[in-house]
C-alpha atoms as a PDB file:
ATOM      1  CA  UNK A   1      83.269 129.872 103.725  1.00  0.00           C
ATOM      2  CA  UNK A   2      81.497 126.819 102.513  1.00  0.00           C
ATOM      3  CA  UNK A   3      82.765 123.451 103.716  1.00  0.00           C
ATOM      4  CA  UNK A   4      84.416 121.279 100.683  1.00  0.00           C
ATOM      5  CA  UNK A   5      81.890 118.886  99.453  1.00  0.00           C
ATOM      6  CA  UNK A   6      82.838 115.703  98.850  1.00  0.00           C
ATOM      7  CA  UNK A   7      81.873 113.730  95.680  1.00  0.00           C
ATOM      8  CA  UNK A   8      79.046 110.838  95.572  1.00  0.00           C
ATOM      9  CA  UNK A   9      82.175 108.430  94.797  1.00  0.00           C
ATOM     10  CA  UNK A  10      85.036 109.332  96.145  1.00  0.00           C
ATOM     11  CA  UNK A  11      88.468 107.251  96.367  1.00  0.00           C
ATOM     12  CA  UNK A  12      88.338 105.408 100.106  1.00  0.00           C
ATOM     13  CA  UNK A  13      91.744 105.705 101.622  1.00  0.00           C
ATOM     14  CA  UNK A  14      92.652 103.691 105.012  1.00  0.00           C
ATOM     15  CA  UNK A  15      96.113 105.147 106.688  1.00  0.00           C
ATOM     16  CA  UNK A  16      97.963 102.650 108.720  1.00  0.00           C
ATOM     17  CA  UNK A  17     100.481 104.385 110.286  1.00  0.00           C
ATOM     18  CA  UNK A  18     101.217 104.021 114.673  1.00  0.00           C
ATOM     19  CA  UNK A  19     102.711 107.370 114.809  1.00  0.00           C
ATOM     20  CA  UNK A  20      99.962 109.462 115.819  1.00  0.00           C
ATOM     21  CA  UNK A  21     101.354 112.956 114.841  1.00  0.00           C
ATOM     22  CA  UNK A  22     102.104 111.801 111.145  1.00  0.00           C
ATOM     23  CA  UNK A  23      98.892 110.132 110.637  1.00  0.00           C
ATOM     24  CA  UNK A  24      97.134 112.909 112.000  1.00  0.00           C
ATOM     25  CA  UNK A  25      98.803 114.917 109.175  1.00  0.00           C
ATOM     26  CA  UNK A  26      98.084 112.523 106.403  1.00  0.00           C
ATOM     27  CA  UNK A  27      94.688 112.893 107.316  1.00  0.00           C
ATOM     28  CA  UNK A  28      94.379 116.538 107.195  1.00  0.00           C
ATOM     29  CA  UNK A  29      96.388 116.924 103.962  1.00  0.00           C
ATOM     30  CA  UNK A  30      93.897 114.475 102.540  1.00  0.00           C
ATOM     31  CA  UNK A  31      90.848 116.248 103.657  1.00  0.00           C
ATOM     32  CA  UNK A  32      91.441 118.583 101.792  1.00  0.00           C
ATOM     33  CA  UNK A  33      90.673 116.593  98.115  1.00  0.00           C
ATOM     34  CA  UNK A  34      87.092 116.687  97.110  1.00  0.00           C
ATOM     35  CA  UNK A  35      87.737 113.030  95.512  1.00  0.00           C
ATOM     36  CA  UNK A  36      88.754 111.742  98.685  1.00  0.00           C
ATOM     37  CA  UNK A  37      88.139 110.512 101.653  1.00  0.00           C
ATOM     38  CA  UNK A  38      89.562 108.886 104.537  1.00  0.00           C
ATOM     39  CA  UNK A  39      87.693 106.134 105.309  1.00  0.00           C
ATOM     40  CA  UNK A  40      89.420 104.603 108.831  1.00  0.00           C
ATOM     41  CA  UNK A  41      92.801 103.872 110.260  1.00  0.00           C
ATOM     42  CA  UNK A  42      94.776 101.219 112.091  1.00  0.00           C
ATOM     43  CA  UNK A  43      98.290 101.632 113.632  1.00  0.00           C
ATOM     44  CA  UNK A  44      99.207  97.707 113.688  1.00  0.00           C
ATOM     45  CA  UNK A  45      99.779  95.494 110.704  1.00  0.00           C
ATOM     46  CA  UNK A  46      97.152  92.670 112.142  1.00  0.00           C
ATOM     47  CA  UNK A  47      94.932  95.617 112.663  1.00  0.00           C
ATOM     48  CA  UNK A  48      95.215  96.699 108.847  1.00  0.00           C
ATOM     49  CA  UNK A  49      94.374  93.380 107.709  1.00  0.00           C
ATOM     50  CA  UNK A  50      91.254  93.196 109.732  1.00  0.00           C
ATOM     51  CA  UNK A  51      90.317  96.387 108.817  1.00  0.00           C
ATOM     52  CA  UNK A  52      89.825  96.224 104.925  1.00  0.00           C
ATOM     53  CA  UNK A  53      86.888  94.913 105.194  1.00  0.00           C
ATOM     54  CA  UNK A  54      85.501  96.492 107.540  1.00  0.00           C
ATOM     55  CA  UNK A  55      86.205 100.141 106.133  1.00  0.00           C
ATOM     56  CA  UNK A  56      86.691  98.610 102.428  1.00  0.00           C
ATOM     57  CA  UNK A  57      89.031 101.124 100.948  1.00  0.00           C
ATOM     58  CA  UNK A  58      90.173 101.413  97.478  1.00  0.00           C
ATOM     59  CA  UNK A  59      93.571 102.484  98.569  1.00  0.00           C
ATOM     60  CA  UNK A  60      95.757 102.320 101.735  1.00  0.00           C
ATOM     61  CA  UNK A  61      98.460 104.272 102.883  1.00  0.00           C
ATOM     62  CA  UNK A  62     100.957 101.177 104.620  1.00  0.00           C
ATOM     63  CA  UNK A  63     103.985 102.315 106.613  1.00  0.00           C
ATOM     64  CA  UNK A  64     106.772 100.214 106.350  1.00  0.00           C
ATOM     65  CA  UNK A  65     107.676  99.689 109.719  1.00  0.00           C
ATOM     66  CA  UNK A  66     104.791  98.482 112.436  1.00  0.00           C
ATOM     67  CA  UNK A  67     104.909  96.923 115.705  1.00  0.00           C
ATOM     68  CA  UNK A  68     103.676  93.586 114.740  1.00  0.00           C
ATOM     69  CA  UNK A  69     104.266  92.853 111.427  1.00  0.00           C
ATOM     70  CA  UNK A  70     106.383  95.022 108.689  1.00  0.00           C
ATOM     71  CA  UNK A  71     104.256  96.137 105.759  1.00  0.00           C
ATOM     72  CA  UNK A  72     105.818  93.999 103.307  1.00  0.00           C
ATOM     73  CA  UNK A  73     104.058  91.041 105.148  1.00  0.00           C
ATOM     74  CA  UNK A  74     100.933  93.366 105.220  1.00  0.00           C
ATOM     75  CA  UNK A  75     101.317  93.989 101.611  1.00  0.00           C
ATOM     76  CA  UNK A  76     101.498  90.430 100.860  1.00  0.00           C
ATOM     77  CA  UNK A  77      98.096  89.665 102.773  1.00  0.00           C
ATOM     78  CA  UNK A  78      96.323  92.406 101.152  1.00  0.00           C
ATOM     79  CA  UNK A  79      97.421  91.160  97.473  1.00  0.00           C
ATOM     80  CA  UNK A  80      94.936  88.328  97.960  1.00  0.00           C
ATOM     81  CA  UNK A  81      91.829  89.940  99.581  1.00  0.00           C
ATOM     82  CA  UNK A  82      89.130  89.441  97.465  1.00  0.00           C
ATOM     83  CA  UNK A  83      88.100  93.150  96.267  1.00  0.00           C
ATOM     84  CA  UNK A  84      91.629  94.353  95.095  1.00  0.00           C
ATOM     85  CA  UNK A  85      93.437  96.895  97.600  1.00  0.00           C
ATOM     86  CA  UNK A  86      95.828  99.300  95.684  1.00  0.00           C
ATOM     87  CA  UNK A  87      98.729  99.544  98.629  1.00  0.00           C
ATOM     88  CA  UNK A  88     101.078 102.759  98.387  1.00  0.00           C
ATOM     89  CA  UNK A  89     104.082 102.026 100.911  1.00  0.00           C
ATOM     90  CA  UNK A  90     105.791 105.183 102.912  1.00  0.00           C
ATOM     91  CA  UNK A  91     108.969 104.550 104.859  1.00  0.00           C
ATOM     92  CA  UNK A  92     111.651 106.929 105.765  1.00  0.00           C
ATOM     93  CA  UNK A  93     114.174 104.426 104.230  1.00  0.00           C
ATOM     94  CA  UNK A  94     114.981 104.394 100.829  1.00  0.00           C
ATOM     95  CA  UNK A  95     117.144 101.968  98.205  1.00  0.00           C
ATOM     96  CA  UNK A  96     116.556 100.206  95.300  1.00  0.00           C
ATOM     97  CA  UNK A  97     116.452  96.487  97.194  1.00  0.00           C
ATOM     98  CA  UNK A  98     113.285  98.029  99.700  1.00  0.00           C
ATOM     99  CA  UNK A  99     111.332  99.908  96.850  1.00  0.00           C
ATOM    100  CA  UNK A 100     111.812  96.297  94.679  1.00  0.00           C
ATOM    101  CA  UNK A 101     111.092  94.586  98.219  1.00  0.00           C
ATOM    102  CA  UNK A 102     107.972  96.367  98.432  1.00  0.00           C
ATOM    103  CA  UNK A 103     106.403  96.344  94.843  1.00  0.00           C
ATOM    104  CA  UNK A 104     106.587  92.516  94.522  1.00  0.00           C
ATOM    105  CA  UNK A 105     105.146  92.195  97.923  1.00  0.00           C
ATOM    106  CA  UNK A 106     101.952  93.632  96.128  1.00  0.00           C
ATOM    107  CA  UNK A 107     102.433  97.721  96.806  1.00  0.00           C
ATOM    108  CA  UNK A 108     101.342 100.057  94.034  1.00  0.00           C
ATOM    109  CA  UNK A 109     103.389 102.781  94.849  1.00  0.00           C
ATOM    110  CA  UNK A 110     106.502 103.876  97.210  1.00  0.00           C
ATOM    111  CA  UNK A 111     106.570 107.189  98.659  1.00  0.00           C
ATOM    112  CA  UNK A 112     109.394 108.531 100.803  1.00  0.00           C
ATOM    113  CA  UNK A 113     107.511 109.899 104.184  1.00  0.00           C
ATOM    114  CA  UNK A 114     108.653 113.401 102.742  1.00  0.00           C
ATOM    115  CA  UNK A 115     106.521 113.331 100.187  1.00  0.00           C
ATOM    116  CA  UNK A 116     104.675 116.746  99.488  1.00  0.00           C
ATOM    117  CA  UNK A 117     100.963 116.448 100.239  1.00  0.00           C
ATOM    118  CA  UNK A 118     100.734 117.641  96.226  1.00  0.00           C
ATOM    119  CA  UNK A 119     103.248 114.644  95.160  1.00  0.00           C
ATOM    120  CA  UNK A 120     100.981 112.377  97.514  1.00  0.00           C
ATOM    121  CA  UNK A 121      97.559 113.120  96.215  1.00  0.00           C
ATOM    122  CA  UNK A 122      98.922 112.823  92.919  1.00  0.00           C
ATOM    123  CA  UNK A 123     100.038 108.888  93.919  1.00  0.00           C
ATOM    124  CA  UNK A 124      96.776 108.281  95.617  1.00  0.00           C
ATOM    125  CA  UNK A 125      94.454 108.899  92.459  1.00  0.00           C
ATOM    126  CA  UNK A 126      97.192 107.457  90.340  1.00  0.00           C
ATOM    127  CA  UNK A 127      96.754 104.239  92.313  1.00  0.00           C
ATOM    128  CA  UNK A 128      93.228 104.386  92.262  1.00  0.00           C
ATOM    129  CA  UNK A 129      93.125 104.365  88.598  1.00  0.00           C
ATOM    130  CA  UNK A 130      94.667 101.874  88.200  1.00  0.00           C
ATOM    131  CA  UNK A 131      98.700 102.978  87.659  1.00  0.00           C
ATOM    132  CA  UNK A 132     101.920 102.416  89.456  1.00  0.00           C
ATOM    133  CA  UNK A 133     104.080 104.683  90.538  1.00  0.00           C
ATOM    134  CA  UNK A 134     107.952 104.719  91.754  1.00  0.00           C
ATOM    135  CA  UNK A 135     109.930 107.637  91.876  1.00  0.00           C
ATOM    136  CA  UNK A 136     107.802 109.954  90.470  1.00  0.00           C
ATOM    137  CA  UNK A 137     107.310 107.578  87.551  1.00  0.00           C
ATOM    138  CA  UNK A 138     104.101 106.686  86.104  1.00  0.00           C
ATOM    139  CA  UNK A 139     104.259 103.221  84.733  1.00  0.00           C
ATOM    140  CA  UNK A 140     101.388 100.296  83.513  1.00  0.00           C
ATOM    141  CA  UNK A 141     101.820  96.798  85.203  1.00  0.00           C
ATOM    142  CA  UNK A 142     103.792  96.266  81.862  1.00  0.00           C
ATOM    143  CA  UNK A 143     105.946  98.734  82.740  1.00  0.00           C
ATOM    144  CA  UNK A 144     106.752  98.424  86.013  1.00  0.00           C
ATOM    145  CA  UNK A 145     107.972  94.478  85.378  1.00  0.00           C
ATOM    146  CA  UNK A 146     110.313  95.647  82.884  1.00  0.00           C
ATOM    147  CA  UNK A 147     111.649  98.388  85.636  1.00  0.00           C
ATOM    148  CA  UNK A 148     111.731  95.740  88.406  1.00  0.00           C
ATOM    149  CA  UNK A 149     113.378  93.173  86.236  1.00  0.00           C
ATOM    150  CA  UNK A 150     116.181  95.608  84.857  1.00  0.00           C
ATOM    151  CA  UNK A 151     116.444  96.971  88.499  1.00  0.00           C
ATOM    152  CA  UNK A 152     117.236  93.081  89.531  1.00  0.00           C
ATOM    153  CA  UNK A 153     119.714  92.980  86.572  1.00  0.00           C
ATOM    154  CA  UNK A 154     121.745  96.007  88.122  1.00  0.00           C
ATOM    155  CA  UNK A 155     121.899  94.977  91.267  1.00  0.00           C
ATOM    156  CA  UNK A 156     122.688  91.230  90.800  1.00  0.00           C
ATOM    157  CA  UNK A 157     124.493  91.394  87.516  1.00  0.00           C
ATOM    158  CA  UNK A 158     122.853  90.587  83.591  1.00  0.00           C
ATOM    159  CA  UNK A 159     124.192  86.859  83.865  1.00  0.00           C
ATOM    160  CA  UNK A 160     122.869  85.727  87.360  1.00  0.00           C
ATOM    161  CA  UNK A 161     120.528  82.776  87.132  1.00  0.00           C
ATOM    162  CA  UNK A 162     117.269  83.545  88.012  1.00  0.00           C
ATOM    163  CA  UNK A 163     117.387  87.123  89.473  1.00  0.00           C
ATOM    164  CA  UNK A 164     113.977  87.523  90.126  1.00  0.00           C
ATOM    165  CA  UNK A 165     114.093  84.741  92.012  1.00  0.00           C
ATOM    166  CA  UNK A 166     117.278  85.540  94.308  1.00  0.00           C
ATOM    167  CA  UNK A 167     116.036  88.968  95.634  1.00  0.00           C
ATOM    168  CA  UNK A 168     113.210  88.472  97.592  1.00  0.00           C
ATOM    169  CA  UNK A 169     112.071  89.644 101.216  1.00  0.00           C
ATOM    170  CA  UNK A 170     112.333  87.760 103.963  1.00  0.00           C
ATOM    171  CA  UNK A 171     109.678  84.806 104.346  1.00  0.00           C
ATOM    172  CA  UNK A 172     107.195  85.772 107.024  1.00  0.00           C
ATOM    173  CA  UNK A 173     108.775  82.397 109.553  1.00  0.00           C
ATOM    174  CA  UNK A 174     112.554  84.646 109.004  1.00  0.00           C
ATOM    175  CA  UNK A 175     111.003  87.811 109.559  1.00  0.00           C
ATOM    176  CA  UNK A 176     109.493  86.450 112.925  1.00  0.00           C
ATOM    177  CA  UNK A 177     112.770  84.920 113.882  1.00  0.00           C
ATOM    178  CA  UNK A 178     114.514  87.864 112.766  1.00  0.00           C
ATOM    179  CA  UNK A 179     112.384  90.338 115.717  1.00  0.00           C
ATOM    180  CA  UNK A 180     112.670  87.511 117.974  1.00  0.00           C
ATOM    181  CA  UNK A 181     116.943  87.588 117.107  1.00  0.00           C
ATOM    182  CA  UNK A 182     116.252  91.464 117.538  1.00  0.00           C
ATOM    183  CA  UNK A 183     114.727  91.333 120.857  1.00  0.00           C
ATOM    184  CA  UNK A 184     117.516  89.065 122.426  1.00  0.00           C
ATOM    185  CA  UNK A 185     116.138  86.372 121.770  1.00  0.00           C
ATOM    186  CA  UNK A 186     118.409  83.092 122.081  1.00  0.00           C
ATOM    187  CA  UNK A 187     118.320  80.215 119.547  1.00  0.00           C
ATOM    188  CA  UNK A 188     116.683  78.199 122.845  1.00  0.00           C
ATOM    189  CA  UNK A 189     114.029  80.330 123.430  1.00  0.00           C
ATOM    190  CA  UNK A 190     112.634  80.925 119.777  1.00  0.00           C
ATOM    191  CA  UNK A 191     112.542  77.304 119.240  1.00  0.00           C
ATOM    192  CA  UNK A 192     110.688  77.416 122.714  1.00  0.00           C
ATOM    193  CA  UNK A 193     108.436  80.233 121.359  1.00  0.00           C
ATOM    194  CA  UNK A 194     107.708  79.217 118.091  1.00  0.00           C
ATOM    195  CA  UNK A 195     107.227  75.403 118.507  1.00  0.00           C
ATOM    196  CA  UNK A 196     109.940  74.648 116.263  1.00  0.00           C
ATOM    197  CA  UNK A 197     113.425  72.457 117.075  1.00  0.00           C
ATOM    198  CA  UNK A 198     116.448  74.595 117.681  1.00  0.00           C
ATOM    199  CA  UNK A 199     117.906  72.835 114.412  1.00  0.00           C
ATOM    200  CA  UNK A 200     114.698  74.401 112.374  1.00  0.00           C
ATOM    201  CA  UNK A 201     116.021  77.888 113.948  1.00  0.00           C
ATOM    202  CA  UNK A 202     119.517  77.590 112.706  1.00  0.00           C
ATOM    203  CA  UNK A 203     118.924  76.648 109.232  1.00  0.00           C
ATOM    204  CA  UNK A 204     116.260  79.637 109.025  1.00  0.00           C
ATOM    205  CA  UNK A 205     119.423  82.204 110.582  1.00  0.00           C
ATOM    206  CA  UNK A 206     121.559  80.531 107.809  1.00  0.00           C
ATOM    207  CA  UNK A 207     118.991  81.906 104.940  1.00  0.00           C
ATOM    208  CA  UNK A 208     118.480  84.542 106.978  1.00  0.00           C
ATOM    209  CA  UNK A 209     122.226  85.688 106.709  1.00  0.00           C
ATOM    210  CA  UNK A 210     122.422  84.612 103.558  1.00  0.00           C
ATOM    211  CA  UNK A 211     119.968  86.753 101.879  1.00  0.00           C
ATOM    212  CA  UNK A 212     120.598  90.008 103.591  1.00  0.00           C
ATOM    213  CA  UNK A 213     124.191  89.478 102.868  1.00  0.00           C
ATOM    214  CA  UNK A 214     125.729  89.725 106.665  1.00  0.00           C
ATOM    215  CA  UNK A 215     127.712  87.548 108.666  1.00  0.00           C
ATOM    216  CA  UNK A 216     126.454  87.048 111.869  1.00  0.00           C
ATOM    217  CA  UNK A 217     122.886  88.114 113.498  1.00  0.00           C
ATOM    218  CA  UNK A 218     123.863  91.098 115.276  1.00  0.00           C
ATOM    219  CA  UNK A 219     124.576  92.385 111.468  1.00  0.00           C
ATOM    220  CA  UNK A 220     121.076  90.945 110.610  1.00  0.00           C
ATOM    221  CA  UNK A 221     119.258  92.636 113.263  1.00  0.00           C
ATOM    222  CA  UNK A 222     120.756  96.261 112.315  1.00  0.00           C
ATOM    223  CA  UNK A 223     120.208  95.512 108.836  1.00  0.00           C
ATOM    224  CA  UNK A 224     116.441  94.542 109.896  1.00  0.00           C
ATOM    225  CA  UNK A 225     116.029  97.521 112.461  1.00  0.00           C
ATOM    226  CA  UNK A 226     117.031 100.220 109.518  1.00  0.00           C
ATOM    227  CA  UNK A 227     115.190  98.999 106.757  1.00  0.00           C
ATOM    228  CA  UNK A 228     111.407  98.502 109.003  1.00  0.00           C
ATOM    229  CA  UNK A 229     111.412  95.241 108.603  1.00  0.00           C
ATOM    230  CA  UNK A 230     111.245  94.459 112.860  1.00  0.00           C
ATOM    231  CA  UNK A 231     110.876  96.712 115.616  1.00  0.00           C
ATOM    232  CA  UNK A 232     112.345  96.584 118.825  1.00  0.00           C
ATOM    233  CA  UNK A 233     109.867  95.304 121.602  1.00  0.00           C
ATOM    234  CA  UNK A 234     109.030  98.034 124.143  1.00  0.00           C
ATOM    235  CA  UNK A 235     109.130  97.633 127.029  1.00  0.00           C
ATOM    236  CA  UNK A 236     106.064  98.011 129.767  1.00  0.00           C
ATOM    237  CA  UNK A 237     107.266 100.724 131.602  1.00  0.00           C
ATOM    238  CA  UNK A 238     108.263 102.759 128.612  1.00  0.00           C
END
């Protein structure tokens, strides 16, 4: 049997996934499509962003959670790379507050990891041509604001002021003293780390707990740890 030829232009897909076994599997459901091709991969957030350009891919396939960095921060970087980068975010955790999370950090797209290869392939040329798609749903830019604005609306209430300004991700300083809360980290020793006063790492737990709705940072860090957003450091031995 002839191998599948693949088209002069084909749509350049980067996976960055650190789960070998799954990524291997993206890639082989994808090589499969005439009109595309997988173009490179990188298993870190820091390693995605160098990567674009390097492998300059039209879309990539971002996992949520990463070692380094969570792909909301990697979204955000790639929204400003100078030849667009249509992002389509898989995670194995899904709500309304992570898909809005993710689609005004700059995704396209936000695909539970169980996604058929069909359903997937579908997304990927979607994205390509320029669409968005949550849930299955096929929406313009136009449409998708309308969806993430009513979305807000539910989940805040019609009358709060300035809902599209309340729910937001973490800022990338919280998300760094979030892994460093989630790695035992004492208030001492991230102000230590990070160069900052120990004052400067208190108010940032204060937002911190105030926008993911806990009360304390043992809350915050299992709130962090099942969304993706941090990873727990490994350990050398393991």
């Amino acid at each position: 049997m002839d191998s599948i030829q693949k088209p002069t232009n084909p749509i350049r897909v980067m996976i960055v996934e650190d789960h070998p076994l799954f990524r291997d599997g993206l890639e082989k459901a994808l090589s499969f499509e005439a009109d595309l091709l997988v173009v490179g991969f990188a298993s870190t957030g820091g390693e995605a962003i160098d990567s674009v350009q390097k492998y300059q891919p039209h879309v990539v396939l971002l996992d949520v959670n990463l070692p380094d960095m969570n792909g909301l921060q990697v979204a955000r970087h790639l929204l400003h790379e100078k030849d667009k980068v249509r992002v389509i975010m898989l995670t194995a955790y899904h709500e309304r507050e992570q898909v809005i999370y993710s689609i005004r950090a700059g995704a396209s797209a936000y695909c539970a990891k169980d996604i058929s290869p069909q359903e997937l392939v579908s997304v990927i040329r979607a994205v390509a041509g320029g669409a968005y798609v949550v849930g299955g749903k096929h929406m313009t830019q136009t449409e998708l604001e309308e969806w993430v604005h009513s979305e807000i609306e539910r989940i805040l209430g019609p009358h709060a002021d300035n809902p599209t300004d309340q729910l937001i991700p973490l800022s990338p300083r919280e998300t760094e003293i979030l892994y460093a809360v989630t790695n035992g980290m004492s208030n001492k020793e991230i102000s230590a780390k990070l160069g900052i006063s120990q004052q400067t790492v208190k108010n940032h737990m204060t937002s911190i707990l105030q926008k993911l709705n806990v009360e304390d940072r043992t809350q915050a860090a299992v709130k962090a740890l099942k969304h993706g957003w941090v990873r727990m450091q490994q350990s050398k031995d393991s």
